[in-house]
C-alpha atoms as a PDB file:
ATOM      1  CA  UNK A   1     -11.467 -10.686 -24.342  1.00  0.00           C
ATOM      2  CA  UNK A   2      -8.278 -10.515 -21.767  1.00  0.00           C
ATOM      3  CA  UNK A   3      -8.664 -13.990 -19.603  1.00  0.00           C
ATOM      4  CA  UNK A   4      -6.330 -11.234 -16.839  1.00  0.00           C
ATOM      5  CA  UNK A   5      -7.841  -7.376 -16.617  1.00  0.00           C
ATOM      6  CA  UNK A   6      -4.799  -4.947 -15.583  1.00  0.00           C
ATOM      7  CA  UNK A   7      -5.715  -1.686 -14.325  1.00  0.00           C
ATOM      8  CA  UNK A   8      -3.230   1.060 -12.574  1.00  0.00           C
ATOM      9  CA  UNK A   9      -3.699   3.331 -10.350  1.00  0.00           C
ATOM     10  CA  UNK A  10      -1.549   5.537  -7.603  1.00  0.00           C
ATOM     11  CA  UNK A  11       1.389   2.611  -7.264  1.00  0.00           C
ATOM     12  CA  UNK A  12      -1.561  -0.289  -7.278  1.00  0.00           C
ATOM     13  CA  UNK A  13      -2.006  -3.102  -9.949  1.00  0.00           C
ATOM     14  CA  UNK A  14      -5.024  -4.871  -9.723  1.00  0.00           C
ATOM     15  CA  UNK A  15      -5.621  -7.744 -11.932  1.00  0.00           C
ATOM     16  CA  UNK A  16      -8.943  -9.060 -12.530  1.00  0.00           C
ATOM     17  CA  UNK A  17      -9.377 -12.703 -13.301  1.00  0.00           C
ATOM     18  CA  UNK A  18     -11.895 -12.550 -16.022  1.00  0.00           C
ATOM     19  CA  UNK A  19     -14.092 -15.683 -17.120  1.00  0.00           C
ATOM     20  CA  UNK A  20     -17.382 -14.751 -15.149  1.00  0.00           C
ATOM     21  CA  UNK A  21     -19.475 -16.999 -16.779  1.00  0.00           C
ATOM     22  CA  UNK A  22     -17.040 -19.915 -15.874  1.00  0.00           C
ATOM     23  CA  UNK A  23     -16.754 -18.349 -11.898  1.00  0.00           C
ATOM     24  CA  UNK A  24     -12.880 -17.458 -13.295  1.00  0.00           C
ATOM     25  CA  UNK A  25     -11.826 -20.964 -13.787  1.00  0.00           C
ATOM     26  CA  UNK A  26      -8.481 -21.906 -15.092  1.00  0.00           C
ATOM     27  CA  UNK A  27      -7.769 -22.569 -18.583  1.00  0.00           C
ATOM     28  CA  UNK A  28      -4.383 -22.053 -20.077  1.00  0.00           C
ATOM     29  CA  UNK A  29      -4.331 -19.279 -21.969  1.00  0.00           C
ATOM     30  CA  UNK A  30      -5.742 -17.442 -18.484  1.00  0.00           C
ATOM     31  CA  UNK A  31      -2.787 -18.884 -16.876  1.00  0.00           C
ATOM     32  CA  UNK A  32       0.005 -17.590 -19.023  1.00  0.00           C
ATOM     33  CA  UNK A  33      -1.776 -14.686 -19.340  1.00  0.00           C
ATOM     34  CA  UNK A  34      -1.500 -13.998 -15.491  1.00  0.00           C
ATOM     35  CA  UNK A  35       2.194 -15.186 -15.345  1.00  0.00           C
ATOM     36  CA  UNK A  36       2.701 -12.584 -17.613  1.00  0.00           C
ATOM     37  CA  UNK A  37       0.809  -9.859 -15.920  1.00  0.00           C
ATOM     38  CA  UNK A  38       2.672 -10.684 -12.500  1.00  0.00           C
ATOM     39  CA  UNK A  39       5.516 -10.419 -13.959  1.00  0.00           C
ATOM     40  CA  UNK A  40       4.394  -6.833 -15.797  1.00  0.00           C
ATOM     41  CA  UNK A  41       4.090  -5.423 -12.252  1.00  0.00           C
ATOM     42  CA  UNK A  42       7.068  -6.825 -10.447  1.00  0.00           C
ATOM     43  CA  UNK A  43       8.919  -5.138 -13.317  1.00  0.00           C
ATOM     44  CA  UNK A  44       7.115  -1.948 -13.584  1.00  0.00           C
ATOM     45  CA  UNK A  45       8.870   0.313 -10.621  1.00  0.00           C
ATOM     46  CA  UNK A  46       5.526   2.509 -10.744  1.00  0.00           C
ATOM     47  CA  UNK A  47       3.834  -0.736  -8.993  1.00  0.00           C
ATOM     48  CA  UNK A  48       4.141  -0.790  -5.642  1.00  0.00           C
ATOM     49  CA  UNK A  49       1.550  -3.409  -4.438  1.00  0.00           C
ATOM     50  CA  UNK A  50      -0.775  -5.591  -6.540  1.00  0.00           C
ATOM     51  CA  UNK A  51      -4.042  -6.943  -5.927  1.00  0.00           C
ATOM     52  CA  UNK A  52      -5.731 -10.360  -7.109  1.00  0.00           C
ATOM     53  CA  UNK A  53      -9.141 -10.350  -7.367  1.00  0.00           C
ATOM     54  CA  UNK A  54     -12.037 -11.729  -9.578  1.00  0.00           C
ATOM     55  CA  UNK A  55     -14.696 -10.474 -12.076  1.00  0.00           C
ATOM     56  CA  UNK A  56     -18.661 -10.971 -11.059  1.00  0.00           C
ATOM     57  CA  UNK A  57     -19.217 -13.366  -8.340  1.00  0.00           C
ATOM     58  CA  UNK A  58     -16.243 -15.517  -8.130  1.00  0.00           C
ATOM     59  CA  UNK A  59     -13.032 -14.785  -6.996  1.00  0.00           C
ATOM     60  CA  UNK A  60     -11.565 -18.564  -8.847  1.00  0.00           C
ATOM     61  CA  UNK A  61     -13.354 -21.980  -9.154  1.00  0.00           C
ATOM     62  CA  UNK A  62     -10.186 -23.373  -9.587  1.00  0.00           C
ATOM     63  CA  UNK A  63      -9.119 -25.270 -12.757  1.00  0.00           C
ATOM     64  CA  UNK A  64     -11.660 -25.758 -15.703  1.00  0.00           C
ATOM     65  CA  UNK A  65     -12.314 -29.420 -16.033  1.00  0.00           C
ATOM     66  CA  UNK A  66     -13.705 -29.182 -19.275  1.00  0.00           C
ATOM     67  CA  UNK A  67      -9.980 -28.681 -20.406  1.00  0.00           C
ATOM     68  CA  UNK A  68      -8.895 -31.020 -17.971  1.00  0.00           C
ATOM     69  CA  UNK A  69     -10.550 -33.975 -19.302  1.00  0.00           C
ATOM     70  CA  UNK A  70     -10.310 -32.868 -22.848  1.00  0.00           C
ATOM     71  CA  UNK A  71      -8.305 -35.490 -24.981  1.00  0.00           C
ATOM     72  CA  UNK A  72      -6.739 -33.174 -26.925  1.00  0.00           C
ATOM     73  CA  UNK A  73      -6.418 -30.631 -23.790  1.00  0.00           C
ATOM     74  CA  UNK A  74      -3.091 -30.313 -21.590  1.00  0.00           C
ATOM     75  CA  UNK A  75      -2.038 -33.363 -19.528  1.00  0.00           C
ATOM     76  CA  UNK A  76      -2.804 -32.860 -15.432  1.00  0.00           C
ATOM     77  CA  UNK A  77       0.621 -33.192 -14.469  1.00  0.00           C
ATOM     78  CA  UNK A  78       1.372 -30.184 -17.390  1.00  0.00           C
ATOM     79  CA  UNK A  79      -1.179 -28.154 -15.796  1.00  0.00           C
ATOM     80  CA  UNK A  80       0.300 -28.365 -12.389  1.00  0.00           C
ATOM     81  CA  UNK A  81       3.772 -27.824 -13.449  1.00  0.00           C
ATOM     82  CA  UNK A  82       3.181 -25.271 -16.176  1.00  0.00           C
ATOM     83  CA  UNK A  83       0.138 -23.249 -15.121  1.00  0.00           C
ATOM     84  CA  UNK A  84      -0.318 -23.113 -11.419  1.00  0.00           C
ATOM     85  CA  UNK A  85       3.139 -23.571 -10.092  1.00  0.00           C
ATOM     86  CA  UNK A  86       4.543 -21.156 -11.876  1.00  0.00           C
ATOM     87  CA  UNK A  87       2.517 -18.784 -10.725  1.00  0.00           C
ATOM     88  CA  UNK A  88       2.553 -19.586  -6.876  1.00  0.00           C
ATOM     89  CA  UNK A  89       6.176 -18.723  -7.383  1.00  0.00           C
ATOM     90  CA  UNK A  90       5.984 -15.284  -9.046  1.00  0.00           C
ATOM     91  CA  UNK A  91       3.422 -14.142  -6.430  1.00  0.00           C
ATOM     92  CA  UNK A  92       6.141 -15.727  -3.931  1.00  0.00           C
ATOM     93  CA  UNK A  93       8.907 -13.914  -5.555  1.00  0.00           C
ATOM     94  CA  UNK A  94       7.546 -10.628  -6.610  1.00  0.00           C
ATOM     95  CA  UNK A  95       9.054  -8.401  -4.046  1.00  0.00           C
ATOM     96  CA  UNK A  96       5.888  -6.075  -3.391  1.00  0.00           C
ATOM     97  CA  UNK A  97       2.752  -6.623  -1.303  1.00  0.00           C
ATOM     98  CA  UNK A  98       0.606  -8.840  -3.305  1.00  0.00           C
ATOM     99  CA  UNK A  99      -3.308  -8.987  -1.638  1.00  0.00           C
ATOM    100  CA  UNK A 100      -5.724 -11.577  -2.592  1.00  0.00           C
ATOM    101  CA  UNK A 101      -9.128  -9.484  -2.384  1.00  0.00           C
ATOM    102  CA  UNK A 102     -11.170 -12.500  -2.455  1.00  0.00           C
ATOM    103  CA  UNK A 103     -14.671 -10.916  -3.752  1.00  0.00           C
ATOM    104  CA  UNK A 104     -16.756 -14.771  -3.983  1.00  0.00           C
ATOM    105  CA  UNK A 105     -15.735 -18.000  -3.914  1.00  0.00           C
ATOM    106  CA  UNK A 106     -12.274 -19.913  -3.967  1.00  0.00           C
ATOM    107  CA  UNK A 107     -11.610 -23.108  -4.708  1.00  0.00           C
ATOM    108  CA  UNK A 108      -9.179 -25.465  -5.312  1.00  0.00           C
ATOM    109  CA  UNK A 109      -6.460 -24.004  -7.371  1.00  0.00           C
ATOM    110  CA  UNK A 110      -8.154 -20.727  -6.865  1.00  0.00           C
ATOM    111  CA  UNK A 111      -8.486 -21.342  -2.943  1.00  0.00           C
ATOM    112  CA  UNK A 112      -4.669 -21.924  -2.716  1.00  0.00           C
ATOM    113  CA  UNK A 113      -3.683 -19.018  -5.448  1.00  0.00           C
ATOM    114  CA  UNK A 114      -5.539 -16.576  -2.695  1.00  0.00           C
ATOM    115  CA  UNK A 115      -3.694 -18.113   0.290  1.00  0.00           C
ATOM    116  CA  UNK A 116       0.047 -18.002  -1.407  1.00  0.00           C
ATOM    117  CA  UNK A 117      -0.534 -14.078  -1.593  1.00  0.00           C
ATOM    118  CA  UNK A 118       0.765 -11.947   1.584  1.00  0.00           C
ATOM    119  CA  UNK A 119      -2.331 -10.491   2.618  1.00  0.00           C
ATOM    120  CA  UNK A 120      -6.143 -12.216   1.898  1.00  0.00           C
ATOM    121  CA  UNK A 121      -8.752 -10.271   2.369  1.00  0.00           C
ATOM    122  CA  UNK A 122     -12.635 -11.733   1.749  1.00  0.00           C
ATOM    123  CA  UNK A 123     -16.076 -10.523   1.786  1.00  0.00           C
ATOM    124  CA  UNK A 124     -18.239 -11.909   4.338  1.00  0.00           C
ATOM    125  CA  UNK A 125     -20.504 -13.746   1.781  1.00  0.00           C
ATOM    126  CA  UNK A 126     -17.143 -15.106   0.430  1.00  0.00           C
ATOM    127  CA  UNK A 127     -15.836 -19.200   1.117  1.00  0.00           C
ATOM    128  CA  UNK A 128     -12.670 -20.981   0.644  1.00  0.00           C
ATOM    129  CA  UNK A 129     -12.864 -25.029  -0.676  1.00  0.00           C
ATOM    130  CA  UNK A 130     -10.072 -27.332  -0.742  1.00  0.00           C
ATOM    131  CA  UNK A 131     -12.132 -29.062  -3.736  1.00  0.00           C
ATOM    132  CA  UNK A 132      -9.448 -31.815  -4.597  1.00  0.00           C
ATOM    133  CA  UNK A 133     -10.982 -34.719  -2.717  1.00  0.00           C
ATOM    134  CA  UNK A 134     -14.145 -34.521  -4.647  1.00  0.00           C
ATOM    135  CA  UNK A 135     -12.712 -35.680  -7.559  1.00  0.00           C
ATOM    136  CA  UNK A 136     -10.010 -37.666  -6.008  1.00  0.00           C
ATOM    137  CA  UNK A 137      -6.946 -35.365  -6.770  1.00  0.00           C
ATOM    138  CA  UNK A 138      -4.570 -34.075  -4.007  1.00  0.00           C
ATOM    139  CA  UNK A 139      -4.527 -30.364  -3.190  1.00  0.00           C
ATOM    140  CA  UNK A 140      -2.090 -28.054  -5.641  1.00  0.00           C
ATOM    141  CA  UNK A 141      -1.069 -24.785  -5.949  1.00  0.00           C
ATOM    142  CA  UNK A 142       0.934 -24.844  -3.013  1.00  0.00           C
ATOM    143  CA  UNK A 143      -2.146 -25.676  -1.023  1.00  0.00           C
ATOM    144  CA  UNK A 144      -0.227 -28.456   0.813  1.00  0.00           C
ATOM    145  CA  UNK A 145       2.753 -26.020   2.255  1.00  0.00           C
ATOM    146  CA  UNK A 146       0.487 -23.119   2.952  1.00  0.00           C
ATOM    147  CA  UNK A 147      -2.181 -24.388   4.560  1.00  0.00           C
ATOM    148  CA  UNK A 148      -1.125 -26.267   7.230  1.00  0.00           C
ATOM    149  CA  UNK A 149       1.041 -23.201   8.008  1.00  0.00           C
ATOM    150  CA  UNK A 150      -1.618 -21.235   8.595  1.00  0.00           C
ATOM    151  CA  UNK A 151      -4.306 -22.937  10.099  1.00  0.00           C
ATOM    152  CA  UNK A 152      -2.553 -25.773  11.731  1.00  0.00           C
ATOM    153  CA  UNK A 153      -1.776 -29.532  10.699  1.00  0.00           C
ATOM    154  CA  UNK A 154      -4.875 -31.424  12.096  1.00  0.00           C
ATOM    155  CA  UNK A 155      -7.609 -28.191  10.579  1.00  0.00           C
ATOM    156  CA  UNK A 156      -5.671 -28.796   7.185  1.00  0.00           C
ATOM    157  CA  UNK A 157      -5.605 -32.244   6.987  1.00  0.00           C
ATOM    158  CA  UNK A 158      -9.346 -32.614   7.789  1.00  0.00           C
ATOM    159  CA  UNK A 159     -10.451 -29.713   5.402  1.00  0.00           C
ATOM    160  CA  UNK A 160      -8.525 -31.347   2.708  1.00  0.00           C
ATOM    161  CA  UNK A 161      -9.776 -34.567   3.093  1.00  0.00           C
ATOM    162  CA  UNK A 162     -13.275 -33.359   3.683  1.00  0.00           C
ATOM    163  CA  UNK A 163     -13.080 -30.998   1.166  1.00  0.00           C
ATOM    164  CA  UNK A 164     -15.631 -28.720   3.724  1.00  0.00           C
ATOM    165  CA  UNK A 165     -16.606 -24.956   2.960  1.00  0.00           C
ATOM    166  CA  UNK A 166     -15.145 -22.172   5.011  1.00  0.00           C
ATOM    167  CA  UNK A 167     -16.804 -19.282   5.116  1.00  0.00           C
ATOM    168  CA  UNK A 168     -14.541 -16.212   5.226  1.00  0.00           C
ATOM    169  CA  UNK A 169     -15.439 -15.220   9.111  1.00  0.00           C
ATOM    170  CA  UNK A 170     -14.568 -19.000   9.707  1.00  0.00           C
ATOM    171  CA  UNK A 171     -11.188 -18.156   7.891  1.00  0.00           C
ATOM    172  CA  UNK A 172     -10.531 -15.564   9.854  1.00  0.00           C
ATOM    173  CA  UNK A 173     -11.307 -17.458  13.362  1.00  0.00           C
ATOM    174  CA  UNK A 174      -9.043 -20.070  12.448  1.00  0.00           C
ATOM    175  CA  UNK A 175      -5.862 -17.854  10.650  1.00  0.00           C
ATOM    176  CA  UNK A 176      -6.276 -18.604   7.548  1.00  0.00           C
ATOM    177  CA  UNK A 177      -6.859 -15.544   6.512  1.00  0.00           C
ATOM    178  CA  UNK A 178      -6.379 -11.588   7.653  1.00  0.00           C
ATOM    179  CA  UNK A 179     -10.456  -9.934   7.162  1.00  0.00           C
ATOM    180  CA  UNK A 180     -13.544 -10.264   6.327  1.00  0.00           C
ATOM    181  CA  UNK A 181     -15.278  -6.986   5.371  1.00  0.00           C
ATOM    182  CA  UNK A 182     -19.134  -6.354   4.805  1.00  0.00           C
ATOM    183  CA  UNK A 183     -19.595  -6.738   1.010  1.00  0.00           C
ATOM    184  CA  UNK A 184     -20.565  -3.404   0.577  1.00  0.00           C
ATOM    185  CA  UNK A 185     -17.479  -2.023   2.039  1.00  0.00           C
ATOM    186  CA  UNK A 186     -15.125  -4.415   0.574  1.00  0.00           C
ATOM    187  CA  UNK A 187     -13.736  -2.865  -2.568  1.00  0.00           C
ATOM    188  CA  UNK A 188     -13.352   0.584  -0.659  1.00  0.00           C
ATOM    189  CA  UNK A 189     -11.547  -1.443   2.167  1.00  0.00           C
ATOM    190  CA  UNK A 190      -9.058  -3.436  -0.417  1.00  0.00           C
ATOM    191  CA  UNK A 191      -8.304   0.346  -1.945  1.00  0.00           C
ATOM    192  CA  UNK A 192      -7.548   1.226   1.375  1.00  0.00           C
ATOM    193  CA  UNK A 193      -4.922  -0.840   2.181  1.00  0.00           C
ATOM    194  CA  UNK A 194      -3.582  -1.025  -1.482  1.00  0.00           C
ATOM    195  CA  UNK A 195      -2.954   2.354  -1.071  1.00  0.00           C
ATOM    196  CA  UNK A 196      -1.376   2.505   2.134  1.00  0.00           C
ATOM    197  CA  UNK A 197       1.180   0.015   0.950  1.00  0.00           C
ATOM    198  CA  UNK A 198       1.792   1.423  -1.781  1.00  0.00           C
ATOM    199  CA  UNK A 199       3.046   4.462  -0.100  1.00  0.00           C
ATOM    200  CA  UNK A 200       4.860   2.574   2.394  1.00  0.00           C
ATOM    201  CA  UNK A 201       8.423   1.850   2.650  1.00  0.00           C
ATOM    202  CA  UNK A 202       7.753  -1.186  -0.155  1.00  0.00           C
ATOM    203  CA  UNK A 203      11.440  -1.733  -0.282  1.00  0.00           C
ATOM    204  CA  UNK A 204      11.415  -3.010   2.930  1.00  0.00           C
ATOM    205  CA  UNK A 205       8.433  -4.365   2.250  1.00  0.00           C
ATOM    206  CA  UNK A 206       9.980  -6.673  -0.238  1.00  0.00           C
ATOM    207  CA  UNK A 207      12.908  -7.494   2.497  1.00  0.00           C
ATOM    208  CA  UNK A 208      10.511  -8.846   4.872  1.00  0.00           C
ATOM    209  CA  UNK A 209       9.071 -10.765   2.394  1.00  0.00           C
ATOM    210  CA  UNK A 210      11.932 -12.599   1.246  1.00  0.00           C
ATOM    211  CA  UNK A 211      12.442 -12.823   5.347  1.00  0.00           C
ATOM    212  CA  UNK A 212       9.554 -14.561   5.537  1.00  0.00           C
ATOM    213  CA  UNK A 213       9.874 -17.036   2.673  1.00  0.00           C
ATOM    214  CA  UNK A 214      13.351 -17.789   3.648  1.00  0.00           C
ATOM    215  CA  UNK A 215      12.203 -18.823   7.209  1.00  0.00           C
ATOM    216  CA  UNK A 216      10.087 -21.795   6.191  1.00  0.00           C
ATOM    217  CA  UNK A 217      13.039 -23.640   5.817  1.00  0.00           C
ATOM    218  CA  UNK A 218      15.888 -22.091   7.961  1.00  0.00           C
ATOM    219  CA  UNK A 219      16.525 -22.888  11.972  1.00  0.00           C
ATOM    220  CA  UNK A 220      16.487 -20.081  14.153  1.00  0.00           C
ATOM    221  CA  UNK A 221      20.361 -19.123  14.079  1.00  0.00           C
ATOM    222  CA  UNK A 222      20.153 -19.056  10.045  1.00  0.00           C
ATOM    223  CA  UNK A 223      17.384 -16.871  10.232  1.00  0.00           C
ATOM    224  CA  UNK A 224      18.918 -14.357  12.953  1.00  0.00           C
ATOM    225  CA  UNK A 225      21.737 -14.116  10.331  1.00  0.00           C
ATOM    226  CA  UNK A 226      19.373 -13.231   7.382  1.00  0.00           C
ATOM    227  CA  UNK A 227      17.575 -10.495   9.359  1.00  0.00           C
ATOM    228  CA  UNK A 228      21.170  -9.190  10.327  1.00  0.00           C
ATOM    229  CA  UNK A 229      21.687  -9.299   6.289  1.00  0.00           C
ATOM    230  CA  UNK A 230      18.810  -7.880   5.495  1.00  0.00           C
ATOM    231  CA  UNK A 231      18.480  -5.061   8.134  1.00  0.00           C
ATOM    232  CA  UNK A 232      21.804  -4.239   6.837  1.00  0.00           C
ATOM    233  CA  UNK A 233      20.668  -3.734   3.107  1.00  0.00           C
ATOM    234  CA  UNK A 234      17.155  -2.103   4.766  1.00  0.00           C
ATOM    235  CA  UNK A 235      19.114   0.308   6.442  1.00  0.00           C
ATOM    236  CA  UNK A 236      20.782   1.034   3.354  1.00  0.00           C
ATOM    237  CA  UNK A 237      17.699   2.452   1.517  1.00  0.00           C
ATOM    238  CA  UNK A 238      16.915   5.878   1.020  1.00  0.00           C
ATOM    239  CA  UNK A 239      13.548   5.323   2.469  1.00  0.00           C
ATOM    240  CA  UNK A 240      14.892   4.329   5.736  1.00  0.00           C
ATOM    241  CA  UNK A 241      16.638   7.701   5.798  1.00  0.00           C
ATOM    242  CA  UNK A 242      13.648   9.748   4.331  1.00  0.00           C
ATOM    243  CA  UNK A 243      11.539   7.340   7.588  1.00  0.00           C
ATOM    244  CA  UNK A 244      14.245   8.381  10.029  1.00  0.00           C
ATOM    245  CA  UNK A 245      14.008  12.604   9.066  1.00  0.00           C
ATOM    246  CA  UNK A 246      10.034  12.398   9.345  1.00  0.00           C
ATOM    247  CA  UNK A 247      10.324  10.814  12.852  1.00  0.00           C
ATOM    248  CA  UNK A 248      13.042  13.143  13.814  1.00  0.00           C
ATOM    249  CA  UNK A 249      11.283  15.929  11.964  1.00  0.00           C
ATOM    250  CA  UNK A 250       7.681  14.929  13.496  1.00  0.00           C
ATOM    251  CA  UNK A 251       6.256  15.150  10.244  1.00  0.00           C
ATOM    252  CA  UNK A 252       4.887  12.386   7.718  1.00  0.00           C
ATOM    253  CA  UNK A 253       7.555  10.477   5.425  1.00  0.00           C
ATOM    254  CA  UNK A 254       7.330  10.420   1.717  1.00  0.00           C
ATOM    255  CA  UNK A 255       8.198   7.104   1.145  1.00  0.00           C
ATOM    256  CA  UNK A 256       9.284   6.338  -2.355  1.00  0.00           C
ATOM    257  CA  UNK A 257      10.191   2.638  -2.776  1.00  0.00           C
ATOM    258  CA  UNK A 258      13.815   2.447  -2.609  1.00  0.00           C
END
């Protein structure tokens, strides 16, 4: 059995964490196998966007614990540094649209996996659980940097502390993440917008991306100079010239991603 499903279709990737039975917790081998899937797609110039998302009722439970507390299991501070940080910065990197189509619940590890992705989209029935505190760990996964980034410093600190369910319409009231669809519509709606961006412009996609990872840590004149340096290498693109004959042309661009 693959711990990571892969499936392709019309410039999408969607990869399908895959240990139902276990609501798609973490062990190692399901790790490395998605580092290696991510980094599959970023690779593959037929993938224009790629979507996370879970198998049955889960989206992730976070890290296994069985294998956590196993004596003969992988140390904690070898899981952080070798399974989940790793990935939070080839879903970072990659530079396509990567959405986290949240189909159940998410927590911990799996909670901040879905928030590190540039789009999150949830079902209504689905929650999000900074599940650290119960067990006395600190959040991981990038939770810490994301989080409060998103929904605030005082709403972070108190639903890491608390460790407190949010449902997904909660999520979205507070900005933590972009929709939550009807469960019945949901995978139709997540195809939708895979779709669309994979037809956009995914080059600049991928610029705006690296915009916005670059401005967590610049000051506002650094980052006027990036998007000068970027817009530069944007305009540069043949699908900025194939987007500038459709407008001019008043007819729809073909986009093809570079």
């Amino acid at each position: 059995m693959s711990y990571i499903q892969q499936e392709f279709s019309q410039g999408v990737c969607t990869l399908r964490m895959n240990r139902p039975e276990k609501f798609n917790s973490f062990v190692r081998d399901m790790a490395m196998d998605l580092q290696v899937k991510l980094d599959e797609a970023a690779a593959d110039d037929s993938v224009r966007c790629i979507v996370l998302t879970g198998v049955g009722k889960a989206f992730c439970a976070g890290q296994d614990l069985a294998e956590a507390t196993d004596p003969n299991g992988p140390e904690l501070s070898n899981i952080v540094s070798e399974h989940y940080n790793p990935i939070i910065q080839r879903i970072r990197r990659i530079e396509k649209p990567v959405i986290a189509a949240v189909n159940g619940v998410a927590a911990g590890a799996g909670a901040n996996i879905a928030l590190a992705c540039d789009i999150v989209l949830a079902t209504e029935s689905a929650s999000f659980i900074q599940a650290f505190s119960k067990i006395g760990l600190i959040p991981d996964s990038g939770g810490t940097f994301f989080l409060p980034r998103l929904v605030g410093w005082q709403r972070a600190s108190a639903l890491m502390m608390t460790g407190e369910k949010v449902s997904a319409t909660d999520a979205v009231s507070i900005g933590m993440i972009y929709k939550a669809i009807p469960d019945d519509q949901f995978e139709a709606s997540v195809l939708e917008m895979a779709n669309q961006l994979a037809q956009m412009p995914t080059k600049g996609l991928g610029l705006t991306k690296r915009a916005l990872n670059q401005s967590f840590g610049n000051n506002l004149s650094q980052q006027l100079d990036l998007e000068d340096e970027l817009q530069s290498q944007a305009g540069r693109t043949d699908d900025y010239a194939e987007g500038t004959r459709a407008f001019l042309e008043k007819r729809k661009p073909e986009f093809k991603g570079h």
